[in-house]
C-alpha atoms as a PDB file:
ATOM      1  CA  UNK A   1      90.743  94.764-116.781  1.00  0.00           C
ATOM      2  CA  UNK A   2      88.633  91.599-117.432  1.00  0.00           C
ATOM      3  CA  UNK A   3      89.701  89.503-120.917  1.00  0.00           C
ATOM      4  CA  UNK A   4      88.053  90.055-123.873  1.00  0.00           C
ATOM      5  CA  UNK A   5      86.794  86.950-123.676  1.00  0.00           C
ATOM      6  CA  UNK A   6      84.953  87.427-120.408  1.00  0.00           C
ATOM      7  CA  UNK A   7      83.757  90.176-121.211  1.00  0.00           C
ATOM      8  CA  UNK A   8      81.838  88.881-124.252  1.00  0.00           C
ATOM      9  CA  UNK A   9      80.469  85.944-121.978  1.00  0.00           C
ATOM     10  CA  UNK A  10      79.072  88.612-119.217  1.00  0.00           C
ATOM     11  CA  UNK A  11      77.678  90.433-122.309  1.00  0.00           C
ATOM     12  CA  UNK A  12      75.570  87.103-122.477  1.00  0.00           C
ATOM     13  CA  UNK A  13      74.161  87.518-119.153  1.00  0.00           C
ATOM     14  CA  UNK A  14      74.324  84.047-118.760  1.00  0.00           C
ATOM     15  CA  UNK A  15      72.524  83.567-115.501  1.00  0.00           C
ATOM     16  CA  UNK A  16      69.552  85.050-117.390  1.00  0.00           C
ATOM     17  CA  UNK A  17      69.530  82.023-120.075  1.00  0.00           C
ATOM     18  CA  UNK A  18      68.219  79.912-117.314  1.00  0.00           C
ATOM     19  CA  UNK A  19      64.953  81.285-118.090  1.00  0.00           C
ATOM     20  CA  UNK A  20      65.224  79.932-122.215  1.00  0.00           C
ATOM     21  CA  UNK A  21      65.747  76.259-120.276  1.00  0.00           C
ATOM     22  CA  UNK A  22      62.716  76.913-118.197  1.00  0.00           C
ATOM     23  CA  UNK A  23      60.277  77.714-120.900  1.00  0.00           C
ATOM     24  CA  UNK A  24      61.545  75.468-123.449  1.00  0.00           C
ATOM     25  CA  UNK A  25      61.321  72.085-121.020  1.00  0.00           C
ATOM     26  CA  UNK A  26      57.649  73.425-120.475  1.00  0.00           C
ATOM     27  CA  UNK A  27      56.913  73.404-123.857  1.00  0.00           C
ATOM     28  CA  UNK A  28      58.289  70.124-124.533  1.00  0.00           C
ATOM     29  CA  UNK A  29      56.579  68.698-121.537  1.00  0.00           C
ATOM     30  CA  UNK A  30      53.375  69.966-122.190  1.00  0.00           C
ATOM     31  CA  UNK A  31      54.136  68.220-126.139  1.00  0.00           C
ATOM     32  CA  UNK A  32      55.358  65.258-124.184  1.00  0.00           C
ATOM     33  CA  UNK A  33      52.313  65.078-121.783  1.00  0.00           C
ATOM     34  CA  UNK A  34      49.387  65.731-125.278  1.00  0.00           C
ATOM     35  CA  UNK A  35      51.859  62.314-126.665  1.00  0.00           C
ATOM     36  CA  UNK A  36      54.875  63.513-128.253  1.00  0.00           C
ATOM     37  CA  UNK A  37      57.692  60.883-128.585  1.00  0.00           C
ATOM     38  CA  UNK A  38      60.482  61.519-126.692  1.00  0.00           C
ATOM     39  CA  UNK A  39      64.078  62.669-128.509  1.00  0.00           C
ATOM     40  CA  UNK A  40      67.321  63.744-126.767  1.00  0.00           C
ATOM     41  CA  UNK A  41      68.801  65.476-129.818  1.00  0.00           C
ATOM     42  CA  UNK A  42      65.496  67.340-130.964  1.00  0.00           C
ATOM     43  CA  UNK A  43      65.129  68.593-127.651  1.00  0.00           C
ATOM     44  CA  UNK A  44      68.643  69.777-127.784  1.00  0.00           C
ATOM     45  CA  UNK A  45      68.028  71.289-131.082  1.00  0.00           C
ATOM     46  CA  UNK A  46      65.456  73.246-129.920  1.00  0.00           C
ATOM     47  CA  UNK A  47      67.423  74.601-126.827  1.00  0.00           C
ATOM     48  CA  UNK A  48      70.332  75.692-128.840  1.00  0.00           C
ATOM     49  CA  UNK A  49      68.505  77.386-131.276  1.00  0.00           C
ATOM     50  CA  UNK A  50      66.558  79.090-127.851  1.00  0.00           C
ATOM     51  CA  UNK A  51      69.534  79.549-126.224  1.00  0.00           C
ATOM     52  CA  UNK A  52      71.278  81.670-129.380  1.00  0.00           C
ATOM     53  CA  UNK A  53      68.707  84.070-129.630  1.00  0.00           C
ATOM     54  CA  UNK A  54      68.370  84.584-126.307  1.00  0.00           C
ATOM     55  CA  UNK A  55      71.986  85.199-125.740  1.00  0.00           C
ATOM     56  CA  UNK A  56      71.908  87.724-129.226  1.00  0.00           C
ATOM     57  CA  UNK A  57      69.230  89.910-127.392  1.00  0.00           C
ATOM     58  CA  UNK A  58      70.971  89.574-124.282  1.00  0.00           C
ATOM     59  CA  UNK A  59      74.239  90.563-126.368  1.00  0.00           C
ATOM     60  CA  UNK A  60      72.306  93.365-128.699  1.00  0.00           C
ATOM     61  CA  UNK A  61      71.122  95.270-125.838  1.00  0.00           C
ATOM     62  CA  UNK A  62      74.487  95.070-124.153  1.00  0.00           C
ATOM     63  CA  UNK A  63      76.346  96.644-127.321  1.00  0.00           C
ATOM     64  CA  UNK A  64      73.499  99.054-127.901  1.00  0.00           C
ATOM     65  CA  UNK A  65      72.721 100.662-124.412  1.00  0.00           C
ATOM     66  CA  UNK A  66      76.425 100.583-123.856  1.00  0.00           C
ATOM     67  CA  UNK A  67      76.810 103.026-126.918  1.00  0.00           C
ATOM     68  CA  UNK A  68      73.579 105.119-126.261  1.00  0.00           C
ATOM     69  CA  UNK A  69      75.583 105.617-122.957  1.00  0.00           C
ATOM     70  CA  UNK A  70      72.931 103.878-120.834  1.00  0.00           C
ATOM     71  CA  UNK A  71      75.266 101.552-119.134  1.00  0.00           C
ATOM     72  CA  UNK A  72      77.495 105.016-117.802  1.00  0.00           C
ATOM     73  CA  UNK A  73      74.580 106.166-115.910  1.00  0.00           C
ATOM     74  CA  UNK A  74      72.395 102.937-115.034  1.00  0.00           C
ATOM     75  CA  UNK A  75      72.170 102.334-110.929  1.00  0.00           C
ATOM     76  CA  UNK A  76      73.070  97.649-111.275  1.00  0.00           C
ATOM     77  CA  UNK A  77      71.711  95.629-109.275  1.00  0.00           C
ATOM     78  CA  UNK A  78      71.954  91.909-109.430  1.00  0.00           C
ATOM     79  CA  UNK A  79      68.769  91.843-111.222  1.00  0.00           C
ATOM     80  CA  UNK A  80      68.735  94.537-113.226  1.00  0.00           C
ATOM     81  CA  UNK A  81      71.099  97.413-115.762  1.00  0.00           C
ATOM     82  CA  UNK A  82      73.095  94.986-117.548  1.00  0.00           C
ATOM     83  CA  UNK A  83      75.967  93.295-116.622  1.00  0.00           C
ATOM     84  CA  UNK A  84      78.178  96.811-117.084  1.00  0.00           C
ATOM     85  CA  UNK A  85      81.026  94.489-118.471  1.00  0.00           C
ATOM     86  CA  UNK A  86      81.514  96.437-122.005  1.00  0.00           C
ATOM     87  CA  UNK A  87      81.675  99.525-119.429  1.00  0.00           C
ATOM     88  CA  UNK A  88      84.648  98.063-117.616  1.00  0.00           C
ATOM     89  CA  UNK A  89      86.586  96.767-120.950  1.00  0.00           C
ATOM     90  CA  UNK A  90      85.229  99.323-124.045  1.00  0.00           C
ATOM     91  CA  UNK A  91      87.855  97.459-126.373  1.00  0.00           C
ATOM     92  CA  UNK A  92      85.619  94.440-126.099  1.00  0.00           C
ATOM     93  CA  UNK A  93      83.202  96.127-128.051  1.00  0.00           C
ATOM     94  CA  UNK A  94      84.101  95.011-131.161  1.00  0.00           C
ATOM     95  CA  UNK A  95      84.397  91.320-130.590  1.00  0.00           C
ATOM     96  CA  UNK A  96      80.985  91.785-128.570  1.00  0.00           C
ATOM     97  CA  UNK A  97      79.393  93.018-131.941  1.00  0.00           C
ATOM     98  CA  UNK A  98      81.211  89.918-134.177  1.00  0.00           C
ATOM     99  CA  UNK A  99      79.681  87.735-131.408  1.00  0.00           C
ATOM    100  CA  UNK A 100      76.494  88.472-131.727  1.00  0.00           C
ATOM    101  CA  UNK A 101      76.634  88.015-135.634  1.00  0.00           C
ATOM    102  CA  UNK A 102      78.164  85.020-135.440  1.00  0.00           C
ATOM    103  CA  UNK A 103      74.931  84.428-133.034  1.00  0.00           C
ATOM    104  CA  UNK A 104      72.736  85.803-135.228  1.00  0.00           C
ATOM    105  CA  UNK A 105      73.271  83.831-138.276  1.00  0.00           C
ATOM    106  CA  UNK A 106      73.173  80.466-135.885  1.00  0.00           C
ATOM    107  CA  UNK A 107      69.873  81.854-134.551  1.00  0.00           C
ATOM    108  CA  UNK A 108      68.588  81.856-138.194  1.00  0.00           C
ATOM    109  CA  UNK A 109      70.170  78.611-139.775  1.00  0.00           C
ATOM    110  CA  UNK A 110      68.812  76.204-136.745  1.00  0.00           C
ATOM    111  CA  UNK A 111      66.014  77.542-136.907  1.00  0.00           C
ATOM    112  CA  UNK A 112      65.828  77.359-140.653  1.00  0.00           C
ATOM    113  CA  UNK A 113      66.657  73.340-140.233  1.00  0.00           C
ATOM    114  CA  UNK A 114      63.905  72.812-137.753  1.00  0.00           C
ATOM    115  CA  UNK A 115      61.440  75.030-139.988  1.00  0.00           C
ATOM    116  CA  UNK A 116      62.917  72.260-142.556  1.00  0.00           C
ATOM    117  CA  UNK A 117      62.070  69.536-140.472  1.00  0.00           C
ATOM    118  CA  UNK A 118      58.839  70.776-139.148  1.00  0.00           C
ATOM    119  CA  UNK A 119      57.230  72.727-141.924  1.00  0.00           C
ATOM    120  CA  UNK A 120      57.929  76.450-143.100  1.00  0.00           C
ATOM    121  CA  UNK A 121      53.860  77.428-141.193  1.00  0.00           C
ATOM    122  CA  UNK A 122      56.122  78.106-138.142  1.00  0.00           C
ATOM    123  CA  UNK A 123      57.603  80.585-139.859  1.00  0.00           C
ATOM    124  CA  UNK A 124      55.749  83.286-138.630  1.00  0.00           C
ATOM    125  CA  UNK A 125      56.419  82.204-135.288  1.00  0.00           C
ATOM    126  CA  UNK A 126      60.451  82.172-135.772  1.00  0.00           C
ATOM    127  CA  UNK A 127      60.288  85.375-137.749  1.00  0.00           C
ATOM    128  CA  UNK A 128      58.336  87.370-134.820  1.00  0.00           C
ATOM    129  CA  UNK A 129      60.503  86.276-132.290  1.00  0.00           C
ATOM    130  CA  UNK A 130      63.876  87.416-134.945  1.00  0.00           C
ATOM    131  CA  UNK A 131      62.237  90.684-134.922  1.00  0.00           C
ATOM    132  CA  UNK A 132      61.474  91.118-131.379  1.00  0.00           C
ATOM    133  CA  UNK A 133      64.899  90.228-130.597  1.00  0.00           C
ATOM    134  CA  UNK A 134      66.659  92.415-133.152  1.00  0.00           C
ATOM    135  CA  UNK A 135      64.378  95.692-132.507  1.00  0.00           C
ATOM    136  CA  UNK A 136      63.438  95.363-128.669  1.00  0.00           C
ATOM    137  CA  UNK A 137      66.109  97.749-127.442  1.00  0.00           C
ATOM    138  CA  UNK A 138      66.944 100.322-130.348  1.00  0.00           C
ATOM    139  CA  UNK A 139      62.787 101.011-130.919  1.00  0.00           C
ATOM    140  CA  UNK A 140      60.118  98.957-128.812  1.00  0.00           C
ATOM    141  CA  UNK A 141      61.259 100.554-126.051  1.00  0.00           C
ATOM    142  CA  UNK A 142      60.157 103.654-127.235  1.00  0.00           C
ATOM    143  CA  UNK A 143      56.737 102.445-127.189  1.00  0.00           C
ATOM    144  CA  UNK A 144      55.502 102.036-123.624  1.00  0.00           C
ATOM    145  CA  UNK A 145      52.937  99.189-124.361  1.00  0.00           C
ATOM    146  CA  UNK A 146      55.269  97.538-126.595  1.00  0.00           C
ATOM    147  CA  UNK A 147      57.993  97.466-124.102  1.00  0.00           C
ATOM    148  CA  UNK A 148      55.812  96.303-121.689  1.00  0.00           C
ATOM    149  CA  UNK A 149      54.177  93.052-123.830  1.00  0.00           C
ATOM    150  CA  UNK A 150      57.842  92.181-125.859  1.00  0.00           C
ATOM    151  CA  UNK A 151      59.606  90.026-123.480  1.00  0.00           C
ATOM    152  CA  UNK A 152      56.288  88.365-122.419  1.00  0.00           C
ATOM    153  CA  UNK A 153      55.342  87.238-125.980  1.00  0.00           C
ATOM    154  CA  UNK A 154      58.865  86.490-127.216  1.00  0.00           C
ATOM    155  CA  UNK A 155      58.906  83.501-123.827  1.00  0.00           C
ATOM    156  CA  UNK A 156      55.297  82.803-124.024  1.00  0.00           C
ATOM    157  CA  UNK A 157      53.653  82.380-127.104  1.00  0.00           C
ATOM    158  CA  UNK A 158      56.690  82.681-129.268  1.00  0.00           C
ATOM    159  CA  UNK A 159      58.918  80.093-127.634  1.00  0.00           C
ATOM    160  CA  UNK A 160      56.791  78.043-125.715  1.00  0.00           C
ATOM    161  CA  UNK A 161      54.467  77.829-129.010  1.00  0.00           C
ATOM    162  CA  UNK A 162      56.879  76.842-131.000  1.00  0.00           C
ATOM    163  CA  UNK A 163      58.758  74.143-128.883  1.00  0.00           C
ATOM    164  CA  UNK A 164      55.562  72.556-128.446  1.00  0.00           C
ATOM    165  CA  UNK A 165      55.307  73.271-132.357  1.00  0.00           C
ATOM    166  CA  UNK A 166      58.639  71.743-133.201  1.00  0.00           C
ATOM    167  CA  UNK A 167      57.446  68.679-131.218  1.00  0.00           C
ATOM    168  CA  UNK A 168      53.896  67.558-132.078  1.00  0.00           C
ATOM    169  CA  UNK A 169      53.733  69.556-135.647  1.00  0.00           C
ATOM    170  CA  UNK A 170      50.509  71.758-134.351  1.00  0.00           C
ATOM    171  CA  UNK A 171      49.403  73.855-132.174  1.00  0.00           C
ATOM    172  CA  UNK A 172      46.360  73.555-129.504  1.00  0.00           C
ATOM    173  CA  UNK A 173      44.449  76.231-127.598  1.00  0.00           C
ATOM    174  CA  UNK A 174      45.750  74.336-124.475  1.00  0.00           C
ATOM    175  CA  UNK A 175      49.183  75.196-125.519  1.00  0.00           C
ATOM    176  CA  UNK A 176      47.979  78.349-126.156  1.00  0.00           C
ATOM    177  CA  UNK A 177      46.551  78.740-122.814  1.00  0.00           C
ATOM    178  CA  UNK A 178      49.264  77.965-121.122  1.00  0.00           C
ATOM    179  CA  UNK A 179      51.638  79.923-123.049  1.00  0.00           C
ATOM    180  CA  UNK A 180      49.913  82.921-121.204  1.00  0.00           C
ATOM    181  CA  UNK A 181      52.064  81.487-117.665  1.00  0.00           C
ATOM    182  CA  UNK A 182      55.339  82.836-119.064  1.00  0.00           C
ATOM    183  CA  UNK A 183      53.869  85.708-120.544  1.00  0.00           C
ATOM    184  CA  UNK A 184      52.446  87.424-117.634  1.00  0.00           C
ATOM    185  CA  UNK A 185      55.450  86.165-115.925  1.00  0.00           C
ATOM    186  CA  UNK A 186      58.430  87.262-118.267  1.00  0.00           C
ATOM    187  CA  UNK A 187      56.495  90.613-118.593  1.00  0.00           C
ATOM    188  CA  UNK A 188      56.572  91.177-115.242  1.00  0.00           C
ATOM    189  CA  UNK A 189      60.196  90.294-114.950  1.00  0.00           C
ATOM    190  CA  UNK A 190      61.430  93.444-117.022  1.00  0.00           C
ATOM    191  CA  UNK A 191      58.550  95.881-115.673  1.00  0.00           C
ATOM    192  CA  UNK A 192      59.954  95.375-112.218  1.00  0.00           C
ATOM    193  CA  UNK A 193      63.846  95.266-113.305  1.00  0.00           C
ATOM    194  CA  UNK A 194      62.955  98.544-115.082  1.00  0.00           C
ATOM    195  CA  UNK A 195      62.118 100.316-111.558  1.00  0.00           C
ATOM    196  CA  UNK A 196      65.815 100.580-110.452  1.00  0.00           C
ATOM    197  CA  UNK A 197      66.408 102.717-113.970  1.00  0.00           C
ATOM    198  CA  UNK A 198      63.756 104.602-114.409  1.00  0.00           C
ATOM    199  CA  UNK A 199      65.898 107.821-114.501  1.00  0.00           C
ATOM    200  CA  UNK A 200      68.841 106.653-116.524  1.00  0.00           C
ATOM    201  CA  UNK A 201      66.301 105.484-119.561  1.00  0.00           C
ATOM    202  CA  UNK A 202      64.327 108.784-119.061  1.00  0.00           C
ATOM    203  CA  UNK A 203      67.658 110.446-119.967  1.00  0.00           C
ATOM    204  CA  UNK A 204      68.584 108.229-123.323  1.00  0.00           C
ATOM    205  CA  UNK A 205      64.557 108.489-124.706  1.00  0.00           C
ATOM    206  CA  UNK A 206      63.691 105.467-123.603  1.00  0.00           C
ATOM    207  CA  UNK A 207      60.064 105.450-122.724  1.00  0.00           C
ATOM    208  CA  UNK A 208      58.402 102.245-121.389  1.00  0.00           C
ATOM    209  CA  UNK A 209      55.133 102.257-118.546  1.00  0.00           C
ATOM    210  CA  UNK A 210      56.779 103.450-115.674  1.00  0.00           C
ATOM    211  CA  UNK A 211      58.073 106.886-117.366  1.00  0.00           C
ATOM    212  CA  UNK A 212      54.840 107.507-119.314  1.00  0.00           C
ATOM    213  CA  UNK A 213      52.268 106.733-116.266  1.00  0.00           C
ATOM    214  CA  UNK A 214      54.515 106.594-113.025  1.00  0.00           C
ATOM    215  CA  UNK A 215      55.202 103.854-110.160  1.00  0.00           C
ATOM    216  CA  UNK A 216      51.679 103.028-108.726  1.00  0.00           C
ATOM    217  CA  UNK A 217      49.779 102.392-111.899  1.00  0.00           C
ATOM    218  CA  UNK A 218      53.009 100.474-113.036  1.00  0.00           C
ATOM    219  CA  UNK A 219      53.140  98.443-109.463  1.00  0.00           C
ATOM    220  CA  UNK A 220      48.897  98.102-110.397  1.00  0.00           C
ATOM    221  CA  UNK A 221      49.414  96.563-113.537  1.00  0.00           C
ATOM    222  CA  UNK A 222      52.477  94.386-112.182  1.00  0.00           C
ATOM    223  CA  UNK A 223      49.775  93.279-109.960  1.00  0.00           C
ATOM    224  CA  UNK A 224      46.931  92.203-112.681  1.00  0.00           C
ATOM    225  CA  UNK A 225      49.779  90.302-114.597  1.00  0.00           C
ATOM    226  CA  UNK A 226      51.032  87.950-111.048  1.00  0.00           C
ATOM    227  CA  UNK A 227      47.370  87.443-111.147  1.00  0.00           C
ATOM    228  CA  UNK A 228      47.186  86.706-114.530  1.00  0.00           C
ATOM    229  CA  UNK A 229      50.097  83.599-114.321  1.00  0.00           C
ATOM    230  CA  UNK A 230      48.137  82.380-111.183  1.00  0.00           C
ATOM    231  CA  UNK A 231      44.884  82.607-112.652  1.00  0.00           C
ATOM    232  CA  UNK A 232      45.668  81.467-116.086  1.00  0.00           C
ATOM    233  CA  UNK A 233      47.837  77.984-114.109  1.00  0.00           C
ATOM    234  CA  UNK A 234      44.462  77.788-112.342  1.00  0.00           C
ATOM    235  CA  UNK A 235      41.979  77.939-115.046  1.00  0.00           C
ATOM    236  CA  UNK A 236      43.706  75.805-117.659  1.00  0.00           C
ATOM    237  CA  UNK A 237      43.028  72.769-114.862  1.00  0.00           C
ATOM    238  CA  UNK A 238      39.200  73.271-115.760  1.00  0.00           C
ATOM    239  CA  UNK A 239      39.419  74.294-118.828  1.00  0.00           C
ATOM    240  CA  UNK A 240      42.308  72.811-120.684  1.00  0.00           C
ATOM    241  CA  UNK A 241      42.020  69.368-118.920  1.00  0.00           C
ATOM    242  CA  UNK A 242      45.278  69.381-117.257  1.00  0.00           C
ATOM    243  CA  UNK A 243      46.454  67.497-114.935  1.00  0.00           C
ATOM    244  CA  UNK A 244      45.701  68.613-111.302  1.00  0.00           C
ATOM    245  CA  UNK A 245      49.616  68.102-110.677  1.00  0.00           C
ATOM    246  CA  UNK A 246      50.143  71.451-112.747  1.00  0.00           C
ATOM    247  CA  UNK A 247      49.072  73.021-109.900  1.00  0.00           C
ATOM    248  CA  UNK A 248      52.315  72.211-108.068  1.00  0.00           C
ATOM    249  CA  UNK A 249      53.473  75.651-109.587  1.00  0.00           C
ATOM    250  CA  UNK A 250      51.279  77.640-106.660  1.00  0.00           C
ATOM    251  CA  UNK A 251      54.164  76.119-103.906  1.00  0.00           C
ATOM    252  CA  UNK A 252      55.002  79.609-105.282  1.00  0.00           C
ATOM    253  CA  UNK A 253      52.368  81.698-103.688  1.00  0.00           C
ATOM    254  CA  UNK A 254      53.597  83.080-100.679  1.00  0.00           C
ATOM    255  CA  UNK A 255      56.417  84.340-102.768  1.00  0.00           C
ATOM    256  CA  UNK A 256      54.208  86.426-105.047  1.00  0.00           C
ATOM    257  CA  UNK A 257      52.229  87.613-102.059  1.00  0.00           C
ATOM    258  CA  UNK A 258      55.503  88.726-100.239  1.00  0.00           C
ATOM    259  CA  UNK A 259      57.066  90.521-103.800  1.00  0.00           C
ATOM    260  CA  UNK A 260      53.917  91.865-103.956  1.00  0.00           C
ATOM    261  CA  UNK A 261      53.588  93.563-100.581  1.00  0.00           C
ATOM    262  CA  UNK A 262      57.324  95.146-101.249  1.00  0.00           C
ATOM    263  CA  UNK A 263      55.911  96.247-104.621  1.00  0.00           C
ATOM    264  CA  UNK A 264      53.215  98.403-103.781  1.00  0.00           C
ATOM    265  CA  UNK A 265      55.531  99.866-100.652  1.00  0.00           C
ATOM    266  CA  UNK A 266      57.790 100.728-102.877  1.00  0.00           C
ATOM    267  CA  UNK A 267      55.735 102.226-105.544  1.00  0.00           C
ATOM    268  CA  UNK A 268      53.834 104.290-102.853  1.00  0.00           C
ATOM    269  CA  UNK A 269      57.395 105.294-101.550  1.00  0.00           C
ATOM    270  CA  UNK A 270      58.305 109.042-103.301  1.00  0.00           C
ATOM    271  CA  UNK A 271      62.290 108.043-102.603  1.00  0.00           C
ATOM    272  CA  UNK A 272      63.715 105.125-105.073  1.00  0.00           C
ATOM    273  CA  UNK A 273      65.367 103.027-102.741  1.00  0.00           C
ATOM    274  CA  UNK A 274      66.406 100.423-104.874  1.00  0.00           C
ATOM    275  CA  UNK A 275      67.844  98.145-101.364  1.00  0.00           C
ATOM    276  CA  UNK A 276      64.693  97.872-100.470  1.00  0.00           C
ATOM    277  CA  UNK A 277      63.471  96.920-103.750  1.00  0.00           C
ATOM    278  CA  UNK A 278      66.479  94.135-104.286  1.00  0.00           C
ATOM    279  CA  UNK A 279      63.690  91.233-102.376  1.00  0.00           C
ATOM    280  CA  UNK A 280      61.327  91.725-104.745  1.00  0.00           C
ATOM    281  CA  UNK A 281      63.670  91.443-107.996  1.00  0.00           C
ATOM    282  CA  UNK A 282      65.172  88.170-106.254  1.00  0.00           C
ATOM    283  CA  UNK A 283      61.897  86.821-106.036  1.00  0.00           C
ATOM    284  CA  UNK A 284      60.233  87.679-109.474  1.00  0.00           C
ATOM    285  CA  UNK A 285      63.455  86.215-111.230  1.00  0.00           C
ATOM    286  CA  UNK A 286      62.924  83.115-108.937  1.00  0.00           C
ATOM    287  CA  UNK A 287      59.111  82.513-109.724  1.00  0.00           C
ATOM    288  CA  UNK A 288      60.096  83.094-113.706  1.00  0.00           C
ATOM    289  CA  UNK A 289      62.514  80.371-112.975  1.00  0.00           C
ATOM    290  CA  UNK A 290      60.532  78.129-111.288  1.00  0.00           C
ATOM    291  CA  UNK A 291      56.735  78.242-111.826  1.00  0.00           C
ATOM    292  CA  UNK A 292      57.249  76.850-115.754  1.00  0.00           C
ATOM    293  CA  UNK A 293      59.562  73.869-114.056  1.00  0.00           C
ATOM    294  CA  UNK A 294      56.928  73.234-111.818  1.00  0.00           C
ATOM    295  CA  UNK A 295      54.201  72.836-114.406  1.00  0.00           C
ATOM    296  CA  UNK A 296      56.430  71.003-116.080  1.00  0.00           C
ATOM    297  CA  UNK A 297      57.215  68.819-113.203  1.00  0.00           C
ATOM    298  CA  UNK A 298      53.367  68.210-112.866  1.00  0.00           C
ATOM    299  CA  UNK A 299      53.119  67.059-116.281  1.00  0.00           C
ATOM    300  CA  UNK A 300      55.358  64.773-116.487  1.00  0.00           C
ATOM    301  CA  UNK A 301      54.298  63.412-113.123  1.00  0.00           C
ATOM    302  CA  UNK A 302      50.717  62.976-114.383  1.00  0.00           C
ATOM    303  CA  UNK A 303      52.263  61.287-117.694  1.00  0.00           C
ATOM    304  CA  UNK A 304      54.574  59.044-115.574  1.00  0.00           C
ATOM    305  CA  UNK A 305      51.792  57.819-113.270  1.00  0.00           C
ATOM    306  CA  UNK A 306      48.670  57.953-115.664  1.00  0.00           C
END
């Protein structure tokens, strides 16, 4: 049996807080690129404080699907079902749930120092994404359109938003704009990681797109929303006046055409097979990953050289 120490860090899922480092550098280089000074310790404030809540949801939904018995009868992949670590040591669960308290009332006092520094209008920012974080698993996912929009808005427009808030002290339909990358994205991330487990949440009351309307209008809408990040990256060029360097993130296309193609095999497929699914899970985790560094990277390219 694994330490209780381990076990609380694979409660974090901390190859999953990757994704908090991708979205906040593109908010800070999108602040950077519209003339925000640079600062080594603000961005690190902003990271931590990222970083914490993302590891308390991470955490949270660990401690709670673990107790609704969720974990006991989820099918893991790499990608998807939780780590299963409070599964494999059950006596962790207490220091698990101290853990995330402890993470908790971090979350809340950085973020109360940048609101301090910044101004208490991003408020409602920090207080949506509190809420998202502390309610996503015990009752949005009860709520199939909820579930489905949550994870998008809490790395889009909630923490891209306000890193680029924390850094230039407004915020910009631009920003705005391309918030809407790691929406569609992030949203997409847990609508396909919820196709391995579609049976096991059935069975705890869980009831997110793919139980209330099945696989091929869940694989359609996973569809629009690739579309959406592509489209959105694309338009903000014209409309936003970014930098045509931004559209370094579409390196990434043949990877969404290929996780699409598996997608809409597998939703036509009557049999789960999740093995044939792992491809496409691997490949949505690495566009999350990747397309907001890649904007990013054309950002700062198009500051360095302007």
């Amino acid at each position: 049996m694994q330490s209780t120490a381990l076990t609380v860090f694979h409660t974090m899922r901390p190859n999953f807080l990757l994704l908090t480092l991708s979205v906040v550098v593109l908010g800070s280089a999108l602040a950077l690129y519209d003339g925000a000074a640079w600062s080594t310790s603000l961005f690190g404030l902003i990271l931590v404080t990222a970083l914490a809540g993302h590891a308390l949801v991470n955490m949270l939904n660990e401690y709670q699907d673990y107790h609704s018995g969720l974990d006991a009868i989820t099918q893991r992949t790499p990608f998807s079902g939780g780590s299963g670590a409070l599964v494999n040591n059950p006596q962790a669960a207490k220091a698990v749930w101290r853990t995330l308290i402890v993470l908790l009332g971090l979350t809340i006092v950085l973020g109360s120092y940048l609101l301090y520094l910044k101004g208490l209008w991003l408020l409602l920012l920090g207080a949506a994404g509190l809420l998202l974080a502390l309610f996503y698993t015990s009752h949005i996912t009860r709520w199939p359109w909820l579930c489905l929009l949550a994870p998008g808005t809490a790395f889009g427009p909630i923490m891209v938003l306000g890193t680029y808030a924390v850094w230039s002290g407004e915020l910009t339909w631009q920003a705005c704009m391309v918030s809407l990358v790691p929406f569609f994205l992030v949203n997409n991330l847990l609508l396909l990681n919820q196709f391995p487990d579609v049976q096991a949440d059935r069975q705890i009351g869980r009831n997110n797109v793919i139980i209330r309307y099945g696989k091929s209008f869940s694989a359609g809408l996973f569809s629009l929303m690739a579309l959406g990040a592509l489209f959105v990256a694309a338009v903000a060029v014209v409309v936003a006046n970014l930098p045509i360097q931004t559209l370094l993130g579409f390196v990434l296309l043949p990877l969404f055409i290929k996780m699409l193609l598996i997608v809409w095999h597998q939703s036509a497929d009557s049999e789960q097979n999740v093995e044939k699914l792992l491809p496409a899970l691997a490949m949505n985790v690495i566009i999350n990953l990747s397309m907001p560094l890649l904007i990013s990277a054309g950002l700062l390219w198009a500051l360095w050289t302007a």
